[in-house]
Protein backbone atom coordinates (compact mmCIF):
# COMPACT_ATOMS: atom_id res chain seq x y z
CA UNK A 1 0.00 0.00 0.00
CA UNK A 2 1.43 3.39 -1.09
CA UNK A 3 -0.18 6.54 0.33
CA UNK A 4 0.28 10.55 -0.56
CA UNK A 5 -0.80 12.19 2.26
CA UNK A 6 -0.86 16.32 1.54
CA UNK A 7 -0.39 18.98 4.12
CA UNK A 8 0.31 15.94 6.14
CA UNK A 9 1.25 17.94 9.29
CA UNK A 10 2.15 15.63 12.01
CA UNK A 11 0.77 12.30 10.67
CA UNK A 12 -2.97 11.81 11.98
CA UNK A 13 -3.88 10.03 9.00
CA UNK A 14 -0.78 7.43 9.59
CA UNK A 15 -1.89 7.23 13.07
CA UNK A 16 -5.26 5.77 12.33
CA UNK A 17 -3.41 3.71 9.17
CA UNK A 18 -1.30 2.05 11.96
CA UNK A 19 -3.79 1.66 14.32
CA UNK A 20 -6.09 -0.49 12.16
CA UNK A 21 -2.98 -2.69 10.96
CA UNK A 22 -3.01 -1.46 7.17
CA UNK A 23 0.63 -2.43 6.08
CA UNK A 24 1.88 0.74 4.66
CA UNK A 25 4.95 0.07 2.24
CA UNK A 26 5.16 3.52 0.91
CA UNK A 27 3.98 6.68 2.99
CA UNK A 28 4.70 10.17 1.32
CA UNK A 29 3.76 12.63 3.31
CA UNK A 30 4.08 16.83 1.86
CA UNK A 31 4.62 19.36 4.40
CA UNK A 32 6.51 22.19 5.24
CA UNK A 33 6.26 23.00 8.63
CA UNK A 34 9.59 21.58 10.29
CA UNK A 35 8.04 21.17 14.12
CA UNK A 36 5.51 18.60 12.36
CA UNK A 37 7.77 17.29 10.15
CA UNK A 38 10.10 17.02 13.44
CA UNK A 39 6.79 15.11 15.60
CA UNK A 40 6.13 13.02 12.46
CA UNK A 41 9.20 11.43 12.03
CA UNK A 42 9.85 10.84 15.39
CA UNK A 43 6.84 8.56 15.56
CA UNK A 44 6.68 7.11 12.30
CA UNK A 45 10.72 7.22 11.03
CA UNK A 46 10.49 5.16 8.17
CA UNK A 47 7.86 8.41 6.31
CA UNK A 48 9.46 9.85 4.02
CA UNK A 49 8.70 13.72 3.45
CA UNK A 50 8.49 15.09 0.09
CA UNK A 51 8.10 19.24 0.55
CA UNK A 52 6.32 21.51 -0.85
CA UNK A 53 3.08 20.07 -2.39
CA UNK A 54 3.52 22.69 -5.40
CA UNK A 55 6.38 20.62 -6.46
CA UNK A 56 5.15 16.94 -5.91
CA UNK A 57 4.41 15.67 -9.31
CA UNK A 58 2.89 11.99 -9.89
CA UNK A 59 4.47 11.01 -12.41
CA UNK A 60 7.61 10.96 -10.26
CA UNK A 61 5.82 8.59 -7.37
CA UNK A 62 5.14 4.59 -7.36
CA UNK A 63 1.46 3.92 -8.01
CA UNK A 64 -0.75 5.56 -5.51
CA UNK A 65 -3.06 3.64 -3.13
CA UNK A 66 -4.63 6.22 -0.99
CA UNK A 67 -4.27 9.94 -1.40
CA UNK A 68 -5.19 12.44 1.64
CA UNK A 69 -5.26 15.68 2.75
CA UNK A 70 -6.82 18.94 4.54
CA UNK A 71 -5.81 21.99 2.38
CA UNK A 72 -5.90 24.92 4.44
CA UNK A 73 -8.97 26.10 5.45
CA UNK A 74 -8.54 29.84 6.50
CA UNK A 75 -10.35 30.84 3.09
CA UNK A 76 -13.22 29.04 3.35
CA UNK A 77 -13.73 28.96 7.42
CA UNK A 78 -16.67 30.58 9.30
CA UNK A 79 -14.36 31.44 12.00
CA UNK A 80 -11.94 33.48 8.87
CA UNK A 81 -12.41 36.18 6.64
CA UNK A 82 -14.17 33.63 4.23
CA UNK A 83 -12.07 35.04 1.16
CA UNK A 84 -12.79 31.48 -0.35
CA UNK A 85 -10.98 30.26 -3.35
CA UNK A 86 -8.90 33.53 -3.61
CA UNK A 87 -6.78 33.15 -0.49
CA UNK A 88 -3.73 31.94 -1.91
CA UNK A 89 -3.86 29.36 1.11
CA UNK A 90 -7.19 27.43 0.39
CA UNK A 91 -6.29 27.55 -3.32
CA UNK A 92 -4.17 25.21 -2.25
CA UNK A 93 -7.03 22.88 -2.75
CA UNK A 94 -6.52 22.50 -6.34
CA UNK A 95 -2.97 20.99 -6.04
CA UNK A 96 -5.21 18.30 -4.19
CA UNK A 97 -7.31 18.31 -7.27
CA UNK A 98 -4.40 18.18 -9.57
CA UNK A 99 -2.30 15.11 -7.35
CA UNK A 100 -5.80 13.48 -7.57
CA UNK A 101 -5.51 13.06 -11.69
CA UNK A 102 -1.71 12.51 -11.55
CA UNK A 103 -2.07 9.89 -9.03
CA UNK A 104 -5.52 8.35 -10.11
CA UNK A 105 -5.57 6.31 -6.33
CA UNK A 106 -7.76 3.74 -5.57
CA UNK A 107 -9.52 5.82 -2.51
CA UNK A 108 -9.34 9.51 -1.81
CA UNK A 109 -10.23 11.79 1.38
CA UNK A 110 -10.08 15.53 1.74
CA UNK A 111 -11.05 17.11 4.64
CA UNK A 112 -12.36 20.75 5.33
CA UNK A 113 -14.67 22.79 8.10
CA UNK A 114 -17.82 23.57 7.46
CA UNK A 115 -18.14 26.48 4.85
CA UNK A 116 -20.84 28.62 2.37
CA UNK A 117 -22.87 26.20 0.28
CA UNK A 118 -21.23 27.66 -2.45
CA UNK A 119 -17.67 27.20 -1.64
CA UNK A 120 -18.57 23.80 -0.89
CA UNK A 121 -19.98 23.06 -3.66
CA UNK A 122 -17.03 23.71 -6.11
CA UNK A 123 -14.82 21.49 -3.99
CA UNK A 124 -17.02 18.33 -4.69
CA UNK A 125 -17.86 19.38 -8.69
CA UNK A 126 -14.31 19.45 -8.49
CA UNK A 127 -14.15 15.71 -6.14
CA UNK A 128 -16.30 14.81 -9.22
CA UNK A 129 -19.56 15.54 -7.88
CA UNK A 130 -19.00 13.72 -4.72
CA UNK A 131 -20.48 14.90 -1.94
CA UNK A 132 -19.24 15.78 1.74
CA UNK A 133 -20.45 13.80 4.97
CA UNK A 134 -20.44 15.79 7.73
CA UNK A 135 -18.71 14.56 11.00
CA UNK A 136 -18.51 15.91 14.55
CA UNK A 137 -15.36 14.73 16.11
CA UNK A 138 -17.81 14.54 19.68
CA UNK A 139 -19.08 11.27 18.66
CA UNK A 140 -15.96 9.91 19.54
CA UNK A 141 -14.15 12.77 21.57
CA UNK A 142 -14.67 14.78 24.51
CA UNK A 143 -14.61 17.83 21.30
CA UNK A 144 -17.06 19.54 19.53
CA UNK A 145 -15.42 19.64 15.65
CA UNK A 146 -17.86 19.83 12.70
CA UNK A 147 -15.94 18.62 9.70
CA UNK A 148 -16.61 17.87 5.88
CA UNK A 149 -15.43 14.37 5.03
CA UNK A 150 -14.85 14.27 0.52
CA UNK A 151 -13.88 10.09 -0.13
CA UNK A 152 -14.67 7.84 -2.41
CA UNK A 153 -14.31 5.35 0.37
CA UNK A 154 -17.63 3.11 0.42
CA UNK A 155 -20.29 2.83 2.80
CA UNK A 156 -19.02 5.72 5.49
CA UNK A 157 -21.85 6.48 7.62
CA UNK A 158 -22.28 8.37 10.94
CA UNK A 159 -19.82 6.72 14.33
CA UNK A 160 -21.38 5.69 17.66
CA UNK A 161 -21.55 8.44 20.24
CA UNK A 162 -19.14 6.97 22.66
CA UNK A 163 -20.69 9.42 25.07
CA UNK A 164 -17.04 10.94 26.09
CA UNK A 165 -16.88 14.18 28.20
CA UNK A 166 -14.62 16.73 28.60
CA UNK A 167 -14.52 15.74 32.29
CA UNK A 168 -13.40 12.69 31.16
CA UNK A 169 -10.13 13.55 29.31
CA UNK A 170 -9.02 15.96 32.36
CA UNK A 171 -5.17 14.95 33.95
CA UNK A 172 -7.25 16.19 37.41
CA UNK A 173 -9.56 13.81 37.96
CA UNK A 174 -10.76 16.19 40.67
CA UNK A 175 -11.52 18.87 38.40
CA UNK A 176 -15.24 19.57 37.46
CA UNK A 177 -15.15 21.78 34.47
CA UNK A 178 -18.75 23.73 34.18
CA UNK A 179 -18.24 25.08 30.40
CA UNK A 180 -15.25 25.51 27.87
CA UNK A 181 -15.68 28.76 25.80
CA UNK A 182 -12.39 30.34 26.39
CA UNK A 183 -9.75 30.78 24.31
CA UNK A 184 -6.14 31.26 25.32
CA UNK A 185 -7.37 33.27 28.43
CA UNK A 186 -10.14 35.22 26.63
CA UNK A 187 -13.76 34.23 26.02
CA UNK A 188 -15.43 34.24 22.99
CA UNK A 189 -17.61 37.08 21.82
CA UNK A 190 -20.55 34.50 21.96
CA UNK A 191 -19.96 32.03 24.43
CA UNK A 192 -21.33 28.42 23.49
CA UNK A 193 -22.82 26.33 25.93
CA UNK A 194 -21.73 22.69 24.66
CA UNK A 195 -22.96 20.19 27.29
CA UNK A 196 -19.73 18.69 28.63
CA UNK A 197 -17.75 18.98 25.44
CA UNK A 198 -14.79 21.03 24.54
CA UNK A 199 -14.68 23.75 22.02
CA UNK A 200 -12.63 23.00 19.03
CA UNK A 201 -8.88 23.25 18.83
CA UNK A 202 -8.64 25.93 15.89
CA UNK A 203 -5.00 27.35 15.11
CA UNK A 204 -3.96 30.72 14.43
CA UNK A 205 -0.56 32.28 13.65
CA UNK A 206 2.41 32.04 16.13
CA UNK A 207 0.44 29.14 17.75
CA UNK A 208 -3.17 27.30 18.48
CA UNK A 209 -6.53 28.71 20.17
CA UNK A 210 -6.18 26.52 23.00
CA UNK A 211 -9.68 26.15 24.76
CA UNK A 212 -9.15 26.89 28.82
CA UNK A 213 -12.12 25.69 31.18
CA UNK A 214 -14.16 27.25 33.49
CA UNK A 215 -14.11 25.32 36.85
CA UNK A 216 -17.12 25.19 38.88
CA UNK A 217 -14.72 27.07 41.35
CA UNK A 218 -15.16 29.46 38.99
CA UNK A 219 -11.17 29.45 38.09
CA UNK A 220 -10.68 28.61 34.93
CA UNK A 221 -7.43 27.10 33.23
CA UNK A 222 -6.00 26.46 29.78
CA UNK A 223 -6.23 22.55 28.30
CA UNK A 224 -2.67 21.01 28.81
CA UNK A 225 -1.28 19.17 25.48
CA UNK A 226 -1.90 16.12 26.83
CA UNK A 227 -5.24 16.82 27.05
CA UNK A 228 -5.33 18.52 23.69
CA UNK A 229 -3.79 14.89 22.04
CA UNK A 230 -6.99 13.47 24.17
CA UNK A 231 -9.71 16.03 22.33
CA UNK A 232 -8.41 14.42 19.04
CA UNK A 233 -7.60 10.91 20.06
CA UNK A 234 -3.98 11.58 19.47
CA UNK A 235 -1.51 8.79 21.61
CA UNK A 236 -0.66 10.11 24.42
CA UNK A 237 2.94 12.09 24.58
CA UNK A 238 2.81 11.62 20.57
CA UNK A 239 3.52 15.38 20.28
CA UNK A 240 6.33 15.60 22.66
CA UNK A 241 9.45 16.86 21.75
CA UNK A 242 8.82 20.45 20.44
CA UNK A 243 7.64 23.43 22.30
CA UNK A 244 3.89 24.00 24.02
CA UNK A 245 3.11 26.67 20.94
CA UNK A 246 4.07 24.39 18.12
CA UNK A 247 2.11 21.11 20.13
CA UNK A 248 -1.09 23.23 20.00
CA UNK A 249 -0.63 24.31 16.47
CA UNK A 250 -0.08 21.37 14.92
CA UNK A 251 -3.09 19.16 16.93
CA UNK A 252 -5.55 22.67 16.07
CA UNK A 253 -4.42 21.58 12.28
CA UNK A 254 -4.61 17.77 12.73
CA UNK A 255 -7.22 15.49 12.59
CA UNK A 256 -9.35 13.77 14.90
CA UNK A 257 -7.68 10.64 14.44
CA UNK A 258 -10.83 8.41 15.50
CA UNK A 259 -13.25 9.87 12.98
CA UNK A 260 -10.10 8.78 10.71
CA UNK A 261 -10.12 5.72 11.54
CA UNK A 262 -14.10 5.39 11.32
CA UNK A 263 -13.92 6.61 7.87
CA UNK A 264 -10.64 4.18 6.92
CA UNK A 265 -12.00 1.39 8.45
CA UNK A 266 -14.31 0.91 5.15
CA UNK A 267 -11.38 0.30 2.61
CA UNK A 268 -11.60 -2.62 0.37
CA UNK A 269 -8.30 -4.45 0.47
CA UNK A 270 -5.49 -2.98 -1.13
CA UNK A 271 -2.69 -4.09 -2.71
């Protein structure tokens, strides 16, 4: 099995791979920040990184298996400026397109956050016509994280609500949090009441938007990374290595690495 993964950041789609025993001969992964690239490595050594995704080409890779990705969403976020397909970074979207006809894989998956109708439907005229399913990462986290899920993959349906709490995720056990609608010390303009889940991880430059939680004490505290690598079913201590900033960047831009592993679980064989 030979997979491209694009803006692979620090590996959450060869975390669920490995997790449900796919044997992975090939894994290219395209990314350019070097703390990820660092994290990714470190766990899986045998990757092998490929740089800028402008300058992959297909023709110059082993037959494809699996291609997947999750261009950058600032453009097309409801949380952004929503510039859509003219921010140079969610434009990024069509080299995704364009490794998808150079590659011609078996299975693809692109992910992306929710966005206008309208942005989202150019992404799957352009996924030929197939359309998003739409996955909150609390099903099988302690996090709230609407996602759109593009894959030919067969059969994906909604997970099981493992019922998991933010209480449940805490390094205190003794800690009973009340709500989580902080951010890095300051709370939201509208704060959301979300019923013992956390907020999602988002990132933002020179770091992540790191949820804190308000204790029934009324204290309230930022989320540790360990906790953070719990709100996206990350192993535990899989981030370690870099500094706190570049942890909570790079799990704000991974992926939940259950829902993953939901939607991977349907592949056919491959060989």
């Amino acid at each position: 099995m030979n997979v491209l993964s694009l803006f692979d950041g620090m590996s959450c789609g060869q975390i669920a791979l490995n997790q449900l025993g796919f044997k992975i001969d090939n894994y290219f992964a395209s990314e350019i920040d070097k703390d990820a690239m660092k994290i990714a490595k470190k766990n899986f050594p045998n990757m092998q990184h490929i740089g800028d995704v402008t300058k992959v080409k297909g023709s110059e890779l082993p037959k494809i298996d699996l291609l997947i990705g999750g261009s950058p969403c600032q453009g097309f976020s409801f949380a952004g400026k929503q510039l859509n397909f003219n921010d140079p970074r969610s434009a990024l979207f069509f080299e995704f397109v364009r490794l998808l006809k150079e590659t011609n894989p078996k299975y693809f998956l692109l992910e992306n956050v929710r966005m206008k109708t309208e942005y989202q439907d150019v992404i799957t005229e352009h996924l030929n016509w197939i359309e998003p399913i739409a996955i909150n990462s609390s099903l099988v986290s302690a996090q709230n994280r609407n996602r759109l899920y593009w894959t030919n993959i067969p059969d994906v349906e909604q997970p099981k609500d493992k019922g998991i709490l933010l209480k449940d995720i805490l390094d205190n056990d003794a800690e009973e949090p009340m709500l989580s609608n902080i951010y890095g010390g300051f709370k939201e303009t509208k704060p959301r009441i979300h019923y013992g889940k956390s907020v999602t991880i988002r990132t933002a430059t020179g770091g992540g938007h790191i949820p804190s939680i308000t204790l029934k004490t009324g204290n309230y505290r930022t989320i540790s990374p360990t906790e953070c690598e719990k709100l996206q079913t990350v192993p535990s201590g899989y981030t370690e290595g870099v500094s706190n900033t570049s942890r909570y960047k790079m799990l704000g831009n991974g992926w939940t690495v259950d829902v993953i592993k939901h939607i991977f679980g349907n592949m056919n064989e491959l060989s």
